[in-house]
N, C-alpha and C. Protein backbone atom coordinates (compact mmCIF):
# COMPACT_ATOMS: atom_id res chain seq x y z
N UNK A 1 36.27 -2.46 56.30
CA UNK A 1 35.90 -1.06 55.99
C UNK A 1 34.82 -1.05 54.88
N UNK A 2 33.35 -0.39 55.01
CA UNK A 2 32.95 -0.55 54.03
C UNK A 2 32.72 1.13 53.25
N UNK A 3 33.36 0.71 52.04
CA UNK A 3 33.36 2.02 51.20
C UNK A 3 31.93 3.16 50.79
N UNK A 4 30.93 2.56 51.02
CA UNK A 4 30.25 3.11 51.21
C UNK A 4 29.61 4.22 52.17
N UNK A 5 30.24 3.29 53.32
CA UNK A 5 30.26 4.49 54.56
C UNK A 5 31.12 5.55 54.40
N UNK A 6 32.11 5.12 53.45
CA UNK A 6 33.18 6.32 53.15
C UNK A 6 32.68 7.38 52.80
N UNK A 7 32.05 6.63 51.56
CA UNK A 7 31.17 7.76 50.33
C UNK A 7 30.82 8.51 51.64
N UNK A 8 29.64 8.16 52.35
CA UNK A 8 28.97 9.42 53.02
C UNK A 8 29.73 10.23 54.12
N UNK A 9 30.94 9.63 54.31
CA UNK A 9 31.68 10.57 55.11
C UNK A 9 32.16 11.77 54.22
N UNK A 10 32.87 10.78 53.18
CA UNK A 10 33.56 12.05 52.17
C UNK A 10 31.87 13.69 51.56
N UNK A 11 31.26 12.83 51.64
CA UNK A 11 30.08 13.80 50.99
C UNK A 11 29.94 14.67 52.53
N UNK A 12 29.88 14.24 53.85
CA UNK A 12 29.67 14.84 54.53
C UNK A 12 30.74 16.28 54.90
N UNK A 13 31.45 15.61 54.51
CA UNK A 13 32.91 16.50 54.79
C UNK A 13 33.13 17.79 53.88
N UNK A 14 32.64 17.08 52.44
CA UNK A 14 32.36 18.14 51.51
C UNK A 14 31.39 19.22 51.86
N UNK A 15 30.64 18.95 52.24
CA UNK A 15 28.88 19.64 52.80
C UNK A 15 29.71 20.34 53.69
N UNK A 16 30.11 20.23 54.86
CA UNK A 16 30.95 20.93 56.17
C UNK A 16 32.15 21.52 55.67
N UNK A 17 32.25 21.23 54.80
CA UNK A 17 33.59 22.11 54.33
C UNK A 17 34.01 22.14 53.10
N UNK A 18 33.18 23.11 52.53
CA UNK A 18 33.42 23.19 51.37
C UNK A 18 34.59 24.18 50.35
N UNK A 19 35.54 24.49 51.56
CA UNK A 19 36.60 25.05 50.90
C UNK A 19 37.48 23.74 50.88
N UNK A 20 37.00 22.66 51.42
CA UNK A 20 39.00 21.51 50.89
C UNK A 20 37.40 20.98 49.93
N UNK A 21 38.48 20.86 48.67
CA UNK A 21 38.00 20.32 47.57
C UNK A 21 38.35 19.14 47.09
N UNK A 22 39.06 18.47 48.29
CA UNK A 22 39.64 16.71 48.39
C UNK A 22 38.93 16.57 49.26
């Protein structure tokens, strides 16, 4: 798993949905 790809999932997820704030 590389955590980096995480990062940009988690940022993407934030961007798309920015009411969950986890």
């Amino acid at each position: 798993i590389d955590p980096s790809k995480w990062e940009s999932v988690f940022e993407s997820f934030e961007q798309a949905d920015p009411s969950t704030t986890r």
